[in-house]
Protein backbone atom coordinates (compact mmCIF):
# COMPACT_ATOMS: atom_id res chain seq x y z
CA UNK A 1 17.31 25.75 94.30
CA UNK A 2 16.76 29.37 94.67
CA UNK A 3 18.80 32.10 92.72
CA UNK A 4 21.81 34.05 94.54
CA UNK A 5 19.99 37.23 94.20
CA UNK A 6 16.90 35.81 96.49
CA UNK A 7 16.11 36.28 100.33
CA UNK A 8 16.91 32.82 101.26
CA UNK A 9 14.13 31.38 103.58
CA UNK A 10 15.91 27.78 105.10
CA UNK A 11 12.94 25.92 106.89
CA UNK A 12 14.79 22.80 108.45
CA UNK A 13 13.29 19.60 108.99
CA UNK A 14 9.77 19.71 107.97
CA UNK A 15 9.73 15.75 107.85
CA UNK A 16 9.73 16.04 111.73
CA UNK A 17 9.18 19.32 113.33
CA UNK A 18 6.21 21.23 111.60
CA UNK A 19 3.44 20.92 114.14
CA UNK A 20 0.28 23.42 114.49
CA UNK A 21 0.74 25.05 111.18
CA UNK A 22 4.35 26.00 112.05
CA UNK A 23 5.55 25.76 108.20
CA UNK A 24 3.10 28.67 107.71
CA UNK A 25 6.23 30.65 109.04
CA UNK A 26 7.55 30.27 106.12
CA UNK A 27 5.18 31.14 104.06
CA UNK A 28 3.95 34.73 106.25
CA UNK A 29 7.92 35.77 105.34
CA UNK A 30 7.78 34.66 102.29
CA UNK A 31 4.85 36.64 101.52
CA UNK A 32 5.82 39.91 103.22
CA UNK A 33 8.91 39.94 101.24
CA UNK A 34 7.58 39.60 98.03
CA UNK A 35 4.87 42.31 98.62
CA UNK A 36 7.72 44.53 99.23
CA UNK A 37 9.61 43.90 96.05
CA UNK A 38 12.03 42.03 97.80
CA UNK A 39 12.44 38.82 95.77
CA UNK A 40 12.35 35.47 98.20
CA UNK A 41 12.26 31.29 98.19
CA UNK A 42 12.17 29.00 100.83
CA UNK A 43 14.33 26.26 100.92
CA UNK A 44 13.18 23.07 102.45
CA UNK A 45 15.22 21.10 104.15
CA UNK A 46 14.43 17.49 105.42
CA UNK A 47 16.51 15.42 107.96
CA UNK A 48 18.36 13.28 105.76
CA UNK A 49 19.90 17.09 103.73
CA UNK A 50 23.00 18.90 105.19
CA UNK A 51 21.43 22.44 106.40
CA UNK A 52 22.63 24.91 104.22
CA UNK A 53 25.16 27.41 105.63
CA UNK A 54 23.99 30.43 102.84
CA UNK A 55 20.53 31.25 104.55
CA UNK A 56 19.24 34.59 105.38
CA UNK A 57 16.73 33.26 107.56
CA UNK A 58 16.44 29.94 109.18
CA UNK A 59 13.27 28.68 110.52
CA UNK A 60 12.35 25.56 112.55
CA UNK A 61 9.11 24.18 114.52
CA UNK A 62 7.28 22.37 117.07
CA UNK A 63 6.86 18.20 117.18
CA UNK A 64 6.57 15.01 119.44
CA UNK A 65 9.57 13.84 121.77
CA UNK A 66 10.65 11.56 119.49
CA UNK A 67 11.35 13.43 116.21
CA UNK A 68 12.87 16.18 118.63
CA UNK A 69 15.50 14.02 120.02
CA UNK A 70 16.41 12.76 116.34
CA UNK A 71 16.20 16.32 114.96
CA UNK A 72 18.75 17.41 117.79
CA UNK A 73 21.01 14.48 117.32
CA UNK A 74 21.05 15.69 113.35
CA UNK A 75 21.42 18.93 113.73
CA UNK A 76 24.89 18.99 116.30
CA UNK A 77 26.54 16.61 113.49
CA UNK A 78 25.58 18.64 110.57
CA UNK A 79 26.84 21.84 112.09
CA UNK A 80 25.58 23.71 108.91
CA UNK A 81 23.18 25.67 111.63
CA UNK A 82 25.83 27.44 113.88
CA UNK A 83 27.56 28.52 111.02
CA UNK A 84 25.20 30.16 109.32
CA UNK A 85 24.01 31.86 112.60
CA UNK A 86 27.87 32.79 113.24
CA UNK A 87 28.14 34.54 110.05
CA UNK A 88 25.09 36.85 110.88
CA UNK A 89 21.57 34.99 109.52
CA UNK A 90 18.45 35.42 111.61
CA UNK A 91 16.60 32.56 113.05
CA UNK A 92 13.03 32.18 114.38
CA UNK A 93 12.71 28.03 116.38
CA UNK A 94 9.22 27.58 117.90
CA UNK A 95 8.78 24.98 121.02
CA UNK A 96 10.17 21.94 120.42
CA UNK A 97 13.00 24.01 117.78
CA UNK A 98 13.36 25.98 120.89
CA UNK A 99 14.45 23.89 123.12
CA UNK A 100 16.79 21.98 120.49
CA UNK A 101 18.44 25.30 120.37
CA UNK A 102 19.85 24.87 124.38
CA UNK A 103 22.29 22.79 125.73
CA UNK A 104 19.49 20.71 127.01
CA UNK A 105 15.77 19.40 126.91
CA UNK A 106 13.52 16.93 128.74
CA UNK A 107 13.64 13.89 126.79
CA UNK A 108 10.40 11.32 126.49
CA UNK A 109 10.95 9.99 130.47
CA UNK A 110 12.29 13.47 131.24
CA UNK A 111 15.39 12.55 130.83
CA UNK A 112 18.00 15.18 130.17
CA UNK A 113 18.70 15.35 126.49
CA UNK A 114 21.68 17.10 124.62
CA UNK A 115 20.63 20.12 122.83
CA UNK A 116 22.75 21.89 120.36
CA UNK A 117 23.97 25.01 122.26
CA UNK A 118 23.07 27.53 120.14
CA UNK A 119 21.47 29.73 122.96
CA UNK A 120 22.38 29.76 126.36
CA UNK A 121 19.22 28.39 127.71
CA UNK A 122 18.12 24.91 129.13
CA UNK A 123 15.12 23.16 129.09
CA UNK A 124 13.39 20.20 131.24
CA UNK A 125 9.53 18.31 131.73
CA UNK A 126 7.38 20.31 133.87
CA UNK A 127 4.77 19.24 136.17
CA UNK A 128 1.90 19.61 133.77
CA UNK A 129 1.18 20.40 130.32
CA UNK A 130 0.63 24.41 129.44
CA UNK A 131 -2.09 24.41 126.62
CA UNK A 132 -4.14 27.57 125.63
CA UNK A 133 -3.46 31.00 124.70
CA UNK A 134 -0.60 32.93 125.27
CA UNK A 135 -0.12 37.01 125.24
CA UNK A 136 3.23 38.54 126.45
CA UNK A 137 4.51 42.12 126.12
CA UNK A 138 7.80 42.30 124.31
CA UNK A 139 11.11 43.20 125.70
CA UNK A 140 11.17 47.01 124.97
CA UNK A 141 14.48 47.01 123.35
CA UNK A 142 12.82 45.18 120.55
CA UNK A 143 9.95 47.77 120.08
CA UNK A 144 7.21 45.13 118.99
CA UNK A 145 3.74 45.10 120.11
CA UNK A 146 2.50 42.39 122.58
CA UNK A 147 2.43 39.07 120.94
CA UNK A 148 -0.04 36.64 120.91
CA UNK A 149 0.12 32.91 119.67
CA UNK A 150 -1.03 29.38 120.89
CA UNK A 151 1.55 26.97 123.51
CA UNK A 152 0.94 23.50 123.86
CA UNK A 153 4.20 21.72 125.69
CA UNK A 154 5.52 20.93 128.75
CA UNK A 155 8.64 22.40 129.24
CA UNK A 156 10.43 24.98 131.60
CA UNK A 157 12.87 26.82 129.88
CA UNK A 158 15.42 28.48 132.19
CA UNK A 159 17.89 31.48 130.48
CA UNK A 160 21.28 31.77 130.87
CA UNK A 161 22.57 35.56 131.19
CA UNK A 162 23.86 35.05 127.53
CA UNK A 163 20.17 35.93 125.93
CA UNK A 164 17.52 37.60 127.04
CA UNK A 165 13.84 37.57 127.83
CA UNK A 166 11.48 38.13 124.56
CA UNK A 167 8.66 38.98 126.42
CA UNK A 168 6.93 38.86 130.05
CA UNK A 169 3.68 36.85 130.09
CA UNK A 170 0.56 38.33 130.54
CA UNK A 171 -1.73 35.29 130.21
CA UNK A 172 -0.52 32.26 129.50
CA UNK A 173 2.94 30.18 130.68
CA UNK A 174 5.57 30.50 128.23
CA UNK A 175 9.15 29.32 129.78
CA UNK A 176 7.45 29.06 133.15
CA UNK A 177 8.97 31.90 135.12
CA UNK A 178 6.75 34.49 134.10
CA UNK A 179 8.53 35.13 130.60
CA UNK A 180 8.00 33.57 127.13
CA UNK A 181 11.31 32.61 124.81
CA UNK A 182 14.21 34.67 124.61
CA UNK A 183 16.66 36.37 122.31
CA UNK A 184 20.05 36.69 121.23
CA UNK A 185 21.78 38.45 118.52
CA UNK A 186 19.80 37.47 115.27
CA UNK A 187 17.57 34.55 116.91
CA UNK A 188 14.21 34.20 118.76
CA UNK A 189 12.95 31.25 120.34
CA UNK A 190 9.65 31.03 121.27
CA UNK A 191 6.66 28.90 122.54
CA UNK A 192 4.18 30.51 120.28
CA UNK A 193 2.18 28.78 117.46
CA UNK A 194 -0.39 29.79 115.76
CA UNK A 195 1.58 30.19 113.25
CA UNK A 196 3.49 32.29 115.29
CA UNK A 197 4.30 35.19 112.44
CA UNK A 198 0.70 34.80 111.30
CA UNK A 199 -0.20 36.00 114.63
CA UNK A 200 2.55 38.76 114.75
CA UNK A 201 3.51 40.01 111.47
CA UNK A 202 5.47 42.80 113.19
CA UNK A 203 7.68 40.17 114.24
CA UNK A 204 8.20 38.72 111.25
CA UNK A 205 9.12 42.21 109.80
CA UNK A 206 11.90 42.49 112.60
CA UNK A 207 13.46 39.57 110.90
CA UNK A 208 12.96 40.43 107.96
CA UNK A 209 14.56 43.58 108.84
CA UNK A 210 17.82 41.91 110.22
CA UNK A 211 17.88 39.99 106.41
CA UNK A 212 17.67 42.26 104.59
CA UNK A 213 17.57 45.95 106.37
CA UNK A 214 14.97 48.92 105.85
CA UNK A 215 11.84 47.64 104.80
CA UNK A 216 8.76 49.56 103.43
CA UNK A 217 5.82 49.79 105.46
CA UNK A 218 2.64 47.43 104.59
CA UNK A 219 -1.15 47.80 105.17
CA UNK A 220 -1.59 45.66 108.61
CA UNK A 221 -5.10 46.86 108.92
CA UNK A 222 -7.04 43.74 109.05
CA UNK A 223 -4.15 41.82 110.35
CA UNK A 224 -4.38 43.67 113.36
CA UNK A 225 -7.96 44.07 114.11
CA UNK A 226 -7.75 40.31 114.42
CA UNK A 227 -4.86 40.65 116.11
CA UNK A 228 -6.91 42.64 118.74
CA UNK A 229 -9.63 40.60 119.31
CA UNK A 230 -7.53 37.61 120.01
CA UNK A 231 -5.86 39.95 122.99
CA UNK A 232 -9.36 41.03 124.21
CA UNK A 233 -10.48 37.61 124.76
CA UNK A 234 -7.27 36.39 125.99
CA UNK A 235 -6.87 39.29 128.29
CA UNK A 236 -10.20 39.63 129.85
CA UNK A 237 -10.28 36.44 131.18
């Protein structure tokens, strides 16, 4: 178990959401942290372990139908979740942890399935499956750059006025109505993989940031050069 004095890193159910290197979340904050002096460990969590309520961030990932309706069912009777997000920790849940996160999701038949209502968003089984790249320019209240990342799912997401849009879609599909995830408070949900902080370590520094405030700057020069030439090729198409 990690020390009281460390940034707590909670990644939740790796035994059945951790698809297309989404547990290298994780390990991008972890990382960042510690190269600012900021002391962090990440806590693993698997289904069958209560989710801890002392987290400072809480991350979870992508999977298959299946292990997303279990992790769902899980996570509304542990309840660990909403409390640590009510007292103030940031969270960061990528496609299929996305849609958990709404009051409901398109189940293997498309069937509606209960989320956990943690955001005010609802999901369902679109027509087709939206695979490729993805680029979308932030919501300007956020001041990031435009993030990139990978999507592979098949849902529409559709926002309730109680979040907002994380970013409008500039190639790619993302919720399906011309943005990609949303935002509330302290949490982001997102369709991005790739991992999706690995792609966008200035969003990882944002919550970092809500953790554990001011942070000092870090040398993202080769970071984003690649960054860049993932956009170009995205874009020009």
């Amino acid at each position: 178990m990690p020390s009281d004095s460390a940034l707590r890193i909670v990644w939740i159910y790796p035994d059945l959401l951790s698809t297309y290197g989404d547990q290298g979340n994780a390990l991008v904050l972890e990382s960042r942290a510690r190269l600012r002096g900021i002391n962090a460990e990440v806590v693993h969590v698997r289904s069958a372990d209560p989710v801890p309520e002392t987290g400072d961030i809480y991350l979870i990932g992508g999977g298959e139908d299946r292990p997303q309706i279990l992790a769902a069912e899980r996570l509304r009777r542990d309840g660990g979740l909403h409390r640590a997000i009510a007292r103030g920790a940031a969270m960061l849940a990528v496609c299929a942890g996305y849609q958990i996160m709404g009051s409901t999701f398109g189940g293997e038949e498309g069937q509606p399935v209960d989320g956990i209502g943690l955001l005010d968003i609802a999901s369902s089984r679109g027509p087709s499956r939206a695979v490729g790249e993805l680029a979308a320019e932030v919501d300007a209240g956020l001041n990031l750059p435009t993030l990139t990342g990978f999507e592979n799912h098949m849902g529409i997401t559709h926002l309730g006025p109680g979040v907002k849009p994380l970013a409008k879609v500039l190639s790619g599909i993302g919720n399906g109505n011309g943005f990609e995830g949303c935002y509330a408070g302290h949490v982001v949900g997102t369709y991005l993989h790739g991992p999706a902080l690995a792609r966008n370590p200035a969003l990882a520094d944002l919550l970092l940031t809500w953790a554990a405030g001011d942070l000092a700057p870090l040398d993202d020069t080769r970071y984003n050069q690649l960054r860049q030439e993932r956009l170009d090729a995205v874009l020009s198409h």
